[in-house]
Each structure stands twice: as structure tokens, then as C-alpha cells.
Protein backbone atom coordinates (compact mmCIF):
# COMPACT_ATOMS: atom_id res chain seq x y z
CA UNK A 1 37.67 -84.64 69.24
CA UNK A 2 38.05 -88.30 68.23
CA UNK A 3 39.89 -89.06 70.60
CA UNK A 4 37.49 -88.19 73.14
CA UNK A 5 34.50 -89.69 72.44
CA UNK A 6 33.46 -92.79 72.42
CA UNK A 7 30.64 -95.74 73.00
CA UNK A 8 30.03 -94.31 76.97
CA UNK A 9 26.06 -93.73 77.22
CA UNK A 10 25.08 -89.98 77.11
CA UNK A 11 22.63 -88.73 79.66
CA UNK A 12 19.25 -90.66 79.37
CA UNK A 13 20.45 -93.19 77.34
CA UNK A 14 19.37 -96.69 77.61
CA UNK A 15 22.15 -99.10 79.07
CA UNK A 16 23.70 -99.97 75.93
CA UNK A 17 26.06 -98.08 74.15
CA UNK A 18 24.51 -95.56 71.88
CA UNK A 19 25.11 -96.23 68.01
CA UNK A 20 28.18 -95.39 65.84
CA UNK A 21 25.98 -93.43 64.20
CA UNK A 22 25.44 -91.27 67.54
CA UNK A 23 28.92 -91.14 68.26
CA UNK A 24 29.76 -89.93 64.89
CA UNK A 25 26.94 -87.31 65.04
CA UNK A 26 28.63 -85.77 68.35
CA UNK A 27 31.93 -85.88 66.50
CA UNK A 28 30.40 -84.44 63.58
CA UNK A 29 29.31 -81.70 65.62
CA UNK A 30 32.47 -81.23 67.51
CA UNK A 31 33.71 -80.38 64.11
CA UNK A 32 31.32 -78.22 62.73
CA UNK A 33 31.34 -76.40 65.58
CA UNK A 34 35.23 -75.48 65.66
CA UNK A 35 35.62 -74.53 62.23
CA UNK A 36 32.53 -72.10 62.39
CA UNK A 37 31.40 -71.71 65.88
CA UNK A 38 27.59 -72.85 66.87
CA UNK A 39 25.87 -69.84 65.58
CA UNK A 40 26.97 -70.59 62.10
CA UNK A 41 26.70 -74.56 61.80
CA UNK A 42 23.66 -76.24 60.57
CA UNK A 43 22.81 -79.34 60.51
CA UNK A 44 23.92 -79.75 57.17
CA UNK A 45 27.20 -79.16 58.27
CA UNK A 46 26.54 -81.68 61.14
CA UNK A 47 25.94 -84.76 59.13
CA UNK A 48 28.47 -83.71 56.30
CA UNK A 49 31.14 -83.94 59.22
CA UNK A 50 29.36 -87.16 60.50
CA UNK A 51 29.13 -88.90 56.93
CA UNK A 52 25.77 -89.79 58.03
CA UNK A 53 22.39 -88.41 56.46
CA UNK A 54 19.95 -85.60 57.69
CA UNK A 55 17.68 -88.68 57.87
CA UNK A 56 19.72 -90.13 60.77
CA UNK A 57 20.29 -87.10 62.27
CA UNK A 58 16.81 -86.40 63.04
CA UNK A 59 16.32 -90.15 64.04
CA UNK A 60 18.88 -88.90 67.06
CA UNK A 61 17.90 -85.68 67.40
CA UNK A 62 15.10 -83.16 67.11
CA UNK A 63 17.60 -79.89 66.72
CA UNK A 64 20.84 -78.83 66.62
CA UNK A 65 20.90 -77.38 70.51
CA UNK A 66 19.61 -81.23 71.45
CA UNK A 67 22.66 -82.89 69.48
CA UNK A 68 25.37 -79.74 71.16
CA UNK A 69 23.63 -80.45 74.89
CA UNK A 70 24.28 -84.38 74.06
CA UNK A 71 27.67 -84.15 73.44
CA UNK A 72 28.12 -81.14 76.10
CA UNK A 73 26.84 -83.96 78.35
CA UNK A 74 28.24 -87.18 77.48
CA UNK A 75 31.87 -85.36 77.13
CA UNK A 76 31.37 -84.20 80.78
CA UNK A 77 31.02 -87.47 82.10
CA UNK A 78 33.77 -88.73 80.22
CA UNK A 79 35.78 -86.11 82.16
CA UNK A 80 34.01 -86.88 85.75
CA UNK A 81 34.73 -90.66 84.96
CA UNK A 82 39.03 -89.79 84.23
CA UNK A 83 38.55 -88.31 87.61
CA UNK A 84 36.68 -90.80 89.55
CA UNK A 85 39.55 -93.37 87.98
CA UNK A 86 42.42 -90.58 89.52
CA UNK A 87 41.27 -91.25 93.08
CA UNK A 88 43.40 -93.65 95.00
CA UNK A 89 41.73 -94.48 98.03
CA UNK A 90 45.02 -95.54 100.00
CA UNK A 91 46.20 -92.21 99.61
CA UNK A 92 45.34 -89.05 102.06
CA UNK A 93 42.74 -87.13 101.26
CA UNK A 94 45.13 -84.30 99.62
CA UNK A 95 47.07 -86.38 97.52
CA UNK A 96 43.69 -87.98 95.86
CA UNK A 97 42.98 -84.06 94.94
CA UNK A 98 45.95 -83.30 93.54
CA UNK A 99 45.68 -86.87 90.98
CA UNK A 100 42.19 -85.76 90.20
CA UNK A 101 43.32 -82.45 89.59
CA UNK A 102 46.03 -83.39 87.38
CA UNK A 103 43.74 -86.38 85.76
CA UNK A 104 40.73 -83.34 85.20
CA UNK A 105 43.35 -81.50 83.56
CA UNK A 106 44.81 -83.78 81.30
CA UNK A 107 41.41 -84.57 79.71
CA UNK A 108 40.68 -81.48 78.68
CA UNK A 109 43.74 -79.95 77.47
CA UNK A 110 44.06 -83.48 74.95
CA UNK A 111 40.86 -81.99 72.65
CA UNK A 112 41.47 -78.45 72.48
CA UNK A 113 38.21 -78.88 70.01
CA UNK A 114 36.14 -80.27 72.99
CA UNK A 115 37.67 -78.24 75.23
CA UNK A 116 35.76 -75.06 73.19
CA UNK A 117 32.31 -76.61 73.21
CA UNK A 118 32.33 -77.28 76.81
CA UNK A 119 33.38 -73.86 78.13
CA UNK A 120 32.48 -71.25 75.80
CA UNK A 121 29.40 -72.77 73.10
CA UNK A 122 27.57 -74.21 75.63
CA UNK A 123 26.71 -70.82 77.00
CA UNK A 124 25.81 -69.56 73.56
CA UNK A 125 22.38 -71.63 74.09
CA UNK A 126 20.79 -69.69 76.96
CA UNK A 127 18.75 -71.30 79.29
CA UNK A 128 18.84 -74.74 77.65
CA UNK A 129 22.64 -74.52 77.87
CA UNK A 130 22.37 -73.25 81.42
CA UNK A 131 20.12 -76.07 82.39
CA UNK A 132 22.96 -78.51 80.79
CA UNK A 133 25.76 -76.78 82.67
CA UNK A 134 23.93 -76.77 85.88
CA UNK A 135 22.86 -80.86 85.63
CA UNK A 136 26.81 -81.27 84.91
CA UNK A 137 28.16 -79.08 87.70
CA UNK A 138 25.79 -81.01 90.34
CA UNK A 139 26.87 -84.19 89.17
CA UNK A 140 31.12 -82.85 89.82
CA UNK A 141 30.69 -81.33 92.94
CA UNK A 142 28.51 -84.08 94.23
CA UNK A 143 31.13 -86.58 92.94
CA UNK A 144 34.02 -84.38 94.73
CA UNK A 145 31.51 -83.90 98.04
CA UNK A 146 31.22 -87.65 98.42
CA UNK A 147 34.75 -88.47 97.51
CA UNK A 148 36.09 -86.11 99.86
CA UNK A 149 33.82 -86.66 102.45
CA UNK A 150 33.78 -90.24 102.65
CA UNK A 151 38.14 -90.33 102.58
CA UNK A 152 39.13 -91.69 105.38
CA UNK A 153 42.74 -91.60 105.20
CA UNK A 154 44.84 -88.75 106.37
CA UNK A 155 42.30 -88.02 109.35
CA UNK A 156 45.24 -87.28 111.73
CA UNK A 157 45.88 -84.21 113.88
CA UNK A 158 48.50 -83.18 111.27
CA UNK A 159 45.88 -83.64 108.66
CA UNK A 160 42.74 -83.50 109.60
CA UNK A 161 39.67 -85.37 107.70
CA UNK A 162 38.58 -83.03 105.33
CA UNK A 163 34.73 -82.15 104.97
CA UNK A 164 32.62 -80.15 102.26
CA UNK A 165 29.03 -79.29 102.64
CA UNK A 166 27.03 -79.51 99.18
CA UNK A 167 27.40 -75.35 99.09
CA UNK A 168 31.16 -75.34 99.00
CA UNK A 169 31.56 -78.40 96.74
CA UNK A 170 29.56 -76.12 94.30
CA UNK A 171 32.08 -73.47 94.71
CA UNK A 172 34.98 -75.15 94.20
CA UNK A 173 33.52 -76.32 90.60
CA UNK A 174 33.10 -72.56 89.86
CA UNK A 175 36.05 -71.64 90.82
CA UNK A 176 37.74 -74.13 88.68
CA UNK A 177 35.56 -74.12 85.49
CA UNK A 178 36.40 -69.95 85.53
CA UNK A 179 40.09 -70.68 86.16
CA UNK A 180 39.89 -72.96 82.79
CA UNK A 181 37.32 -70.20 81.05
CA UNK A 182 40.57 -67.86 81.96
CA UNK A 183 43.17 -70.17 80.62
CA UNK A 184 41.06 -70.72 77.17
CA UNK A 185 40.50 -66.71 76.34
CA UNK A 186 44.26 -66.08 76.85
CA UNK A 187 44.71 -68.70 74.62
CA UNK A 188 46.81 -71.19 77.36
CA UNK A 189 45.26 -74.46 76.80
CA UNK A 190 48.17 -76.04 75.99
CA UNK A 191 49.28 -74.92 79.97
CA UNK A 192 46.10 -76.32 81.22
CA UNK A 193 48.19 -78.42 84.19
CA UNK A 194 49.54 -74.97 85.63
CA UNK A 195 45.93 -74.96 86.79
CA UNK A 196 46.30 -77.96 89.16
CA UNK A 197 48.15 -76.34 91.95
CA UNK A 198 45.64 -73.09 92.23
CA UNK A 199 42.57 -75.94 91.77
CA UNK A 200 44.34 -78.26 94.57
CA UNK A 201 45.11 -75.59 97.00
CA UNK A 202 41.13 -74.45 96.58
CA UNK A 203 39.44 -77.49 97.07
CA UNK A 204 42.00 -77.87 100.53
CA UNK A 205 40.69 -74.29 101.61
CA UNK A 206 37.27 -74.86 101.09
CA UNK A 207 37.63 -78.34 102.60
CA UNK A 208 39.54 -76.64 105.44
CA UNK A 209 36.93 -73.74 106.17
CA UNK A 210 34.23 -76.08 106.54
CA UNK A 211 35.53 -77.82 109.25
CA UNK A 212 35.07 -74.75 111.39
């Protein structure tokens, strides 16, 4: 997961970058949490991984589920920012999907580690997990709503200017985050950019149907 986090601010943070000894904690638990799943790690574990001390660990963090719903959150946003940077304005509507398909895709497949804690551990927390996901999945389909929405190229009769209402932009980030839940219990990570073309062709369905 190194390569995956890094000085971005987590949710709530002040405007600075957090700490090395934050980032290292996330990592830490990124770690911990692969080799024995979230149940199992403690924060002992945490802070071995981390090379920091329990000390510092509570100077971040109150519990364990705080430090998982940090890095749950500040890995998201690392993922909404690669696709925010994948949308080309000059290009239609369609084609700016597709890159921030592909972009989305990339991400996650390059820390199959992450990939884990984001999808499956996160729901292992209950409704402080659920609250997480549900903060995160706003904050994509709002992103995708206004991106969409606010495209002005392609508006011609061939291609019409595309339009999602707040609803649908919701369902097109459930539909994708159960296509990826799919790919990880059959064990396809590795395959994750198959997923672009069913993703693509469901945000241009949605997008499609709510023009009517």
C-alpha cells in the first residue's frame, strides 16, 4: 500500500499535510490488516507495522475502527482525485467516462492490499463503516453528477448532452463498487480494467434514461 498513500489530507484534517507519522500509521494498518484481516489486528500490530509507538498511535487516534475509517477515507479521495485528473474537458462527454473509468480502475488494481480494505473490511465495522462508505459514495457520485452534468461538449443531435439527477449518480456508484466487490471474491483483481467497458456503458445508460 505504499505506493498509495501519501501526504494528501484525510477527511477533517487541517490544511496541511498530516504527519509522517499519520501516514505511516495508515500504512501500518494497511498491513496489519492484509496479513490478518481487521478482526484479528490490534493495535499492537498497527504500530509494529508503522515503527511508531502505541504512544503516537493514540496521539492520532482514539481506536483501531478510527485509524481503518481514516485510511478507508483518505484512500478514497486519493482515488476520486486520479479521476477528477482523467477528465479532459475538450473531449465529449463519453470519452471523459471512459478515461475516468480506466483512470478509477487503474488505482485500485495497483494496491491489491488497499484494494481489500476498501471493499470488503470496511463493511466488517457496521454502522461506523457504513457511515464511512456512505460519506465516500456521496462525495463520487456528486463528483460524477457535476462532471457530467456540467460537460458541455458532445451536446449534438448525434450525442446528446448527457444529464444525471443526484438519484442515478448514486446508482451508478453501486453498480460499480459491486462490479469491483465481484471481481475481488473471484479473485480477478489483476483484470480490474475488464470492468471499464460494463462501468462506461452504465454511467451512458443511466445518463441516457434521465434525459427522458
Amino acid at each position: 500500500m505504499t505506493a498509495t498513500i501519501d501526504k494528501s489530507a484525510p477527511s477533517g484534517a487541517a490544511e496541511s499535510a498530516p504527519s509522517e507519522h499519520y501516514t505511516r500509521l495508515l500504512q501500518g494498518m494497511a498491513h496489519a490488516v492484509a496479513a490478518k484481516g481487521y478482526a484479528d489486528t490490534t493495535i499492537a500490530d498497527i504500530v509494529r507495522e508503522a515503527a511508531v509507538s502505541r504512544r503516537t498511535f493514540y496521539e492520532h487516534f482514539s481506536t483501531k475502527t478510527e485509524c481503518l475509517i481514516a485510511l478507508y477515507e483518505t484512500a478514497s479521495r486519493l482515488g476520486l482525485q486520479a479521476v477528477s485528473e482523467a477528465f479532459d474537458p475538450a473531449q465529449p462527454w463519453h470519452t471523459q467516462v471512459e478515461q475516468a473509468m480506466t483512470a478509477y480502475m487503474d488505482y485500485l488494481a495497483q494496491d491489491p492490499v488497499l484494494l481489500r480494505t476498501l471493499f470488503v473490511e470496511i463493511l466488517g465495522l457496521g454502522l461506523p463503516g457504513l457511515a464511512a462508505r456512505r460519506r465516500v459514495n456521496a462525495e463520487i457520485a456528486n463528483f460524477i453528477q457535476v462532471a457530467i452534468n456540467s460537460s458541455e461538449s458532445g451536446n449534438t443531435p448525434e450525442v446528446p448532452a448527457a444529464h444525471l439527477s443526484s438519484q442515478m449518480a448514486m446508482t451508478v456508484v453501486g453498480g460499480i463498487n459491486e462490479l469491483v466487490l465481484q471481481a475481488i471474491e473471484q479473485d480477478r483483481v489483476g483484470d480490474l480494467r475488464e470492468l471499464v467497458a460494463p462501468a462506461t456503458r452504465l454511467v451512458r445508460a443511466v445518463a441516457a434514461d434521465s434525459r427522458r
